[in-house]
Protein backbone atom coordinates (compact mmCIF):
# COMPACT_ATOMS: atom_id res chain seq x y z
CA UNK A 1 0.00 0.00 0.00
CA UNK A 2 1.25 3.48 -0.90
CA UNK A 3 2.39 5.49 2.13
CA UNK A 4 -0.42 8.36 0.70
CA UNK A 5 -3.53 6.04 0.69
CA UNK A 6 -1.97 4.22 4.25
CA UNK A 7 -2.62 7.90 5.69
CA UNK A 8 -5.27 8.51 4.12
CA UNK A 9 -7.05 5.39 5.76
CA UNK A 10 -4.61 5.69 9.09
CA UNK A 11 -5.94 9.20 9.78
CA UNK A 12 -4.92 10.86 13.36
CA UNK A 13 -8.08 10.24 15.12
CA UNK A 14 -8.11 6.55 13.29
CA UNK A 15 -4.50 5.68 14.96
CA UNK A 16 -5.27 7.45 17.91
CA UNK A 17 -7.90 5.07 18.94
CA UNK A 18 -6.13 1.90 17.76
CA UNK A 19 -2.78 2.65 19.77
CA UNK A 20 -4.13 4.63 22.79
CA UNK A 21 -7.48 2.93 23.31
CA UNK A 22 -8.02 -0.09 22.03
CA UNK A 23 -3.98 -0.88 22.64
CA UNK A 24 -2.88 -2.84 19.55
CA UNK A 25 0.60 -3.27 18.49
CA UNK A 26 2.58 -1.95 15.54
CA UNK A 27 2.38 -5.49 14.06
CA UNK A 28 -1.30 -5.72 14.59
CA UNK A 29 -1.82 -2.73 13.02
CA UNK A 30 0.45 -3.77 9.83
CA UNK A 31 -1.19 -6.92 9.40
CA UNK A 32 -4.67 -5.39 9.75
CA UNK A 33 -4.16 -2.75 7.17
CA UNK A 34 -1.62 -4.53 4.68
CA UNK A 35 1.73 -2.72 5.17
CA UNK A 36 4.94 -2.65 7.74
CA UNK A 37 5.12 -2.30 10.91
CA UNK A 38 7.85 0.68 10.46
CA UNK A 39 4.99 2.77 7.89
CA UNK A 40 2.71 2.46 10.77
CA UNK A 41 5.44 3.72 13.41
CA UNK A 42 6.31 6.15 11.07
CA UNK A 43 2.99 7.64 10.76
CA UNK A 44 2.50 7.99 14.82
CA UNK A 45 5.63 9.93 15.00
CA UNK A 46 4.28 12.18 12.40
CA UNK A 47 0.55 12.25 14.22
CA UNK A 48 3.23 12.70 17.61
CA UNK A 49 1.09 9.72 18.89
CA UNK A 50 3.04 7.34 20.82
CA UNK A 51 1.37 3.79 22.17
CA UNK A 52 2.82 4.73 25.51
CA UNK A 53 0.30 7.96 25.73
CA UNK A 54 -2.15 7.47 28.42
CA UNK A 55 -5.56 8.97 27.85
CA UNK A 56 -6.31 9.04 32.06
CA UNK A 57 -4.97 9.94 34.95
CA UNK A 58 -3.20 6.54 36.35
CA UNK A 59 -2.37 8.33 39.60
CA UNK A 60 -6.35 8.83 40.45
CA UNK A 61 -7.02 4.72 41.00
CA UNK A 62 -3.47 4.64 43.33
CA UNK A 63 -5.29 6.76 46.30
CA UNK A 64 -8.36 5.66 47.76
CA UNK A 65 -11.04 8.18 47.49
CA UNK A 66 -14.75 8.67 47.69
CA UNK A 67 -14.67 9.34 43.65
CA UNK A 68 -12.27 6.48 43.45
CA UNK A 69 -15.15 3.99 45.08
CA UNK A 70 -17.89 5.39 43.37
CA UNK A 71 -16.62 5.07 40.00
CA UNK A 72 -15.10 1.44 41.24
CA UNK A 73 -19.31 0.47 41.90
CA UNK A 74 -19.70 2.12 37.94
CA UNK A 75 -16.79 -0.30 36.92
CA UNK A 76 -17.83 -3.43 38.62
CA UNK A 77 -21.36 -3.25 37.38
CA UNK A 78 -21.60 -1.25 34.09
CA UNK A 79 -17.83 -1.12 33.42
CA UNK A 80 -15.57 -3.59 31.27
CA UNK A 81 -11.81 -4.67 31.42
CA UNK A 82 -10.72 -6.43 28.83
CA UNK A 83 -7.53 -8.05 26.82
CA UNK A 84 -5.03 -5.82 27.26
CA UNK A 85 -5.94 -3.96 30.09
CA UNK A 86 -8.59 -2.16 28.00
CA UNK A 87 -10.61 -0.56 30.32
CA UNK A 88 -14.16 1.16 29.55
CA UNK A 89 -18.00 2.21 30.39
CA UNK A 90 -20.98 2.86 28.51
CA UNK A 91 -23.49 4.84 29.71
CA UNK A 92 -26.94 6.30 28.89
CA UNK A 93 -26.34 9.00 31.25
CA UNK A 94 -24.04 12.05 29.55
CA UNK A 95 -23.83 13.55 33.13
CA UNK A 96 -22.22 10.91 34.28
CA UNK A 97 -20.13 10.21 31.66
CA UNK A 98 -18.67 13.63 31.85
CA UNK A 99 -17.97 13.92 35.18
CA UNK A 100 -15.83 10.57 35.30
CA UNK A 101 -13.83 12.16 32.48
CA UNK A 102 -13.20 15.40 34.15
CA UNK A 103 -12.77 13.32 36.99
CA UNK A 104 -9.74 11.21 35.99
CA UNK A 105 -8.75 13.56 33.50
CA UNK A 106 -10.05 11.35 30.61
CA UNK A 107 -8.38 13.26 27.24
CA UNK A 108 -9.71 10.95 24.67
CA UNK A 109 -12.99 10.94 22.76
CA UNK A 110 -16.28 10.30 24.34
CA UNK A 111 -18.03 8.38 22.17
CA UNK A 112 -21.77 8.04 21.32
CA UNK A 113 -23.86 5.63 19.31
CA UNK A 114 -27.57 5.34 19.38
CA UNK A 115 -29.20 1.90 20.30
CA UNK A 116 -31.85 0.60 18.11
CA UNK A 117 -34.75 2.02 20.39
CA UNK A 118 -32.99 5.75 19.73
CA UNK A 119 -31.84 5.67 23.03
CA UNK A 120 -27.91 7.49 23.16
CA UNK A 121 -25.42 5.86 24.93
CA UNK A 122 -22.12 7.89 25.84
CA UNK A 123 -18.75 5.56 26.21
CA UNK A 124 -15.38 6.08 27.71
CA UNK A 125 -12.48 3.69 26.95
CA UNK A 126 -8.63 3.58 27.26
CA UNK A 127 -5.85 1.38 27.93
CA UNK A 128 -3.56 1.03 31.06
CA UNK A 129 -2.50 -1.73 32.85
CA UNK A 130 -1.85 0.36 35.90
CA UNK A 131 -5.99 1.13 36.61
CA UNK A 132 -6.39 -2.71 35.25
CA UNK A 133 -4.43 -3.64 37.81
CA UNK A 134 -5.97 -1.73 40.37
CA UNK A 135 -9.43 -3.04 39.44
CA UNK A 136 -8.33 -6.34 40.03
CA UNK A 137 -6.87 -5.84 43.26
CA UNK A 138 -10.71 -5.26 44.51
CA UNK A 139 -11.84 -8.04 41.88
CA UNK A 140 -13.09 -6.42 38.52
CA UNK A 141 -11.60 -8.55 35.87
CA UNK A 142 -12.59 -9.55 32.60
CA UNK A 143 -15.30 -11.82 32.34
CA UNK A 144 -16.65 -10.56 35.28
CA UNK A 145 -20.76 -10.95 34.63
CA UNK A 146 -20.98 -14.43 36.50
CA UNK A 147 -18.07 -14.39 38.72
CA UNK A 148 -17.94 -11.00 40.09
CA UNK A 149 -16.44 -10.55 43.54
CA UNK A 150 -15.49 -8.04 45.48
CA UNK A 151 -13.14 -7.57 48.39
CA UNK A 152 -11.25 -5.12 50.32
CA UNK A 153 -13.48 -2.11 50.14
CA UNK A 154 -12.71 0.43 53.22
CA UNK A 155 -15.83 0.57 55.47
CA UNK A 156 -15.77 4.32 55.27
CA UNK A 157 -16.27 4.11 51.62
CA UNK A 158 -18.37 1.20 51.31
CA UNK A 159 -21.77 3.75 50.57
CA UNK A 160 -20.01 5.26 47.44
CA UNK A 161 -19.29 2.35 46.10
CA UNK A 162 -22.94 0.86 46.89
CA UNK A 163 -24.00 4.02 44.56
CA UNK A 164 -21.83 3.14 41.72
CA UNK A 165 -23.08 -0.48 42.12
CA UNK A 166 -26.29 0.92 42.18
CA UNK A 167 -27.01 3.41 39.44
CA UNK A 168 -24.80 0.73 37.41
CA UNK A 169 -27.33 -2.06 37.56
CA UNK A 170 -29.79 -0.89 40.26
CA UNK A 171 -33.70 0.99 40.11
CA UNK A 172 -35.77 2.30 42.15
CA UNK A 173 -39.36 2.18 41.78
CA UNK A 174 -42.01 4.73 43.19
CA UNK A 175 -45.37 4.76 41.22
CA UNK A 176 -48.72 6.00 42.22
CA UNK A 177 -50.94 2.80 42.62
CA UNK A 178 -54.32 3.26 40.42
CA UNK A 179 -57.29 3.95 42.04
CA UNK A 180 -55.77 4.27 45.36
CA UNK A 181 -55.61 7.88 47.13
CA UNK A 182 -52.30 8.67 47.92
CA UNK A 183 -50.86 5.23 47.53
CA UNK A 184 -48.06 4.30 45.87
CA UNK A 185 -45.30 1.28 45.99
CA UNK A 186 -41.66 1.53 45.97
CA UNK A 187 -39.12 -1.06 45.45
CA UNK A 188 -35.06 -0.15 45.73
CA UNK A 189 -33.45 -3.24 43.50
CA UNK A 190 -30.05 -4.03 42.17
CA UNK A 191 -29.75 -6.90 39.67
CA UNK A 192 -26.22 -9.12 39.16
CA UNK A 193 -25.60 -12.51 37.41
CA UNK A 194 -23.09 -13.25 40.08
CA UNK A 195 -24.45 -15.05 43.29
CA UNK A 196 -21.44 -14.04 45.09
CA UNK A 197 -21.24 -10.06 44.30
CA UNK A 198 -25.21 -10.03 45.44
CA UNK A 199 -24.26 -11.80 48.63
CA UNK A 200 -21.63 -9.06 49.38
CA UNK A 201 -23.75 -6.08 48.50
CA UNK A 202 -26.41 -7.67 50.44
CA UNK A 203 -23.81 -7.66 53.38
CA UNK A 204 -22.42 -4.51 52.55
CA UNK A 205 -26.50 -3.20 52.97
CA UNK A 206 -26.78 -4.49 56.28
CA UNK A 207 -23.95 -4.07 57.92
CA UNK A 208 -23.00 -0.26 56.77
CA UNK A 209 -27.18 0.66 56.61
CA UNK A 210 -28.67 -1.32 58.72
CA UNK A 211 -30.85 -2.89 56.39
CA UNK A 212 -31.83 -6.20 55.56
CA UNK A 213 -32.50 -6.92 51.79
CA UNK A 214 -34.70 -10.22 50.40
CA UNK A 215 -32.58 -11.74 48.00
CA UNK A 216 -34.53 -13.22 44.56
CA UNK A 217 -33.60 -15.56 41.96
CA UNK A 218 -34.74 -14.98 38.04
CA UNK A 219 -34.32 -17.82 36.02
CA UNK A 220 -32.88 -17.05 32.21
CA UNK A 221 -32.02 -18.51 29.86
CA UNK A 222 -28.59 -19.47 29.93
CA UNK A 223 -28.12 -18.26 33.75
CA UNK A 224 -30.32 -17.07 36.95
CA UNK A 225 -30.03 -13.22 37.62
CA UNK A 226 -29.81 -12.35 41.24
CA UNK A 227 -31.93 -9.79 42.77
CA UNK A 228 -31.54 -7.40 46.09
CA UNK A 229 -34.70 -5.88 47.27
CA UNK A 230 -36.14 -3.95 49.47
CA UNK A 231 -39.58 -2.88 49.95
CA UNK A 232 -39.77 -0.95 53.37
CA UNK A 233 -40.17 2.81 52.83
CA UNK A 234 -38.43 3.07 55.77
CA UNK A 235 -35.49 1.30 54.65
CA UNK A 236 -35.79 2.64 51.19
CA UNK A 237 -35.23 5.85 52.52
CA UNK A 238 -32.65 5.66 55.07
CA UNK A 239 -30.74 4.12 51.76
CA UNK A 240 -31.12 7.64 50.20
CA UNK A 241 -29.93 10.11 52.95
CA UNK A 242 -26.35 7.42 53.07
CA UNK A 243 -26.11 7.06 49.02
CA UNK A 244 -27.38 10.63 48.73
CA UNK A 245 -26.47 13.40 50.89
CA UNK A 246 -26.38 16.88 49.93
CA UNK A 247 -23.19 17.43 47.55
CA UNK A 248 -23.01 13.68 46.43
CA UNK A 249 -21.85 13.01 43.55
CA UNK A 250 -24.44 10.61 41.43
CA UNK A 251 -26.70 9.93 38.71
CA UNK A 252 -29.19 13.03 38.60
CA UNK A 253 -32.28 10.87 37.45
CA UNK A 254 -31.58 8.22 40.32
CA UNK A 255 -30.49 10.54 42.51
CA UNK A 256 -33.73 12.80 42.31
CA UNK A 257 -36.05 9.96 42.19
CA UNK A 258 -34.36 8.33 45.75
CA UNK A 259 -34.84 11.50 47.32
CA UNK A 260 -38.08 11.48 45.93
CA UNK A 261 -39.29 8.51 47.81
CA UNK A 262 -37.50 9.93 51.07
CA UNK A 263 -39.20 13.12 51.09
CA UNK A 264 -42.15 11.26 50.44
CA UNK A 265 -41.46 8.82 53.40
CA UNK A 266 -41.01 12.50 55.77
CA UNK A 267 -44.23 13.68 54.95
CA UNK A 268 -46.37 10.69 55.59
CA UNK A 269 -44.20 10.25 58.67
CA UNK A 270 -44.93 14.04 59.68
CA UNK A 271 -48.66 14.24 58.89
């Protein structure tokens, strides 16, 4: 391939994401687009894109931190580590997507796609063995859905992470029952393939707020989905003053519909 049409295909953003994000090799790259591995080094130098550019802030996952934990729950639930120590997290929520960037100093490209129902999604994604490393260390790892475990969270941060883990595969439900005057039912639910993760965040639940969580089983096909839940207002809401207090950082639409139930919860208590 001429070095003119290899640019033209291998343009800055293009190598960018191949070297920096999805972490391939020189070689890899070669063989994928049909020329040397020396054309392709030759065009990062020109781009000044080297594979050893790190689109994050490494040194945010080495100190423990209430934004560390949170974004840890994100990880474990609705994040992804992969071959590579390719690291990423899609999202449906922009809010949240850009404060984790700003966060850890994320300089790459957010990226958006639109599912089939029109719903946008917002993704961030990079490469470091450092964070993948970290991530281990408290037991997200690739292949994670079924075996998920995690271990040595600090007590003091346990109710950050809870929130990641939470507005990563958790609801809350608060509708107005028909017919019914100033009734309504509320469920507070998080969802996980993995028996053992559901067993911890149960755990986690009672020992750090005091509340006790049924435990359900959903049989799918292929495997069961595990199910916390928790019915009692009263529990429900004493969830959302510890996930939620004023200047948390969180998921506006979960975040406003918890405190939502708890204000809820005052009034009837008050009246």
């Amino acid at each position: 391939m001429s070095r003119s049409l290899l640019s033209e295909r291998l343009t800055k953003e293009v190598l960018r994401q191949e070297l920096t994000v999805e972490g391939r090799t020189y070689i890899e790259l070669a063989e994928k687009y049909g020329c040397c591995s020396a054309s392709v080094k030759r065009i990062a130098a020109t781009y000044g894109i080297s594979r050893k550019t790190c689109l994050i802030d490494e040194d945010f996952f080495l100190t423990e931190s209430s934004d560390l934990f949170y974004i840890l729950g994100l990880l474990a639930t609705d994040g992804y580590v992969s071959e590579r120590s390719r690291v990423g997290i899609e999202l449906i929520d922009h809010d949240v997507i850009s404060w984790l960037a700003e966060t850890v100093h994320y300089t790459g490209t957010i990226f958006s796609r639109t599912r089939n129902e029109g719903q946008p999604t917002y993704t961030v994604r990079f490469t470091s063995s450092i964070v993948a490393a970290v991530l281990a260390r408290y037991g997200v790892t690739e292949r994670k859905s079924r075996t998920l475990s995690i271990s040595d969270i600090p007590e003091r941060f346990v109710a950050d992470f809870i929130r990641g883990v939470f507005e990563g595969d958790g609801c809350i439900h608060f509708n107005k029952r028909p017919g019914r005057k100033n009734s309504y039912s509320y469920a507070f639910e998080i969802c996980s393939a993995s028996s053992i993760f559901i067993s911890q965040v149960s755990a986690m639940l009672n020992k750090t707020f005091g509340v006790k969580p049924s435990i359900l089983i959903t049989n799918r096909i292929g495997c069961p989905l595990y199910k916390i839940s928790v019915r009692n207002i009263r529990d429900i809401s004493r969830i959302s003053e510890i996930l939620y207090p004023i200047g948390a950082v969180g998921m506006r639409r979960k975040m406003l519909k918890m405190r939502e139930v708890s204000t809820y919860y005052s009034t009837r208590e008050a009246a």
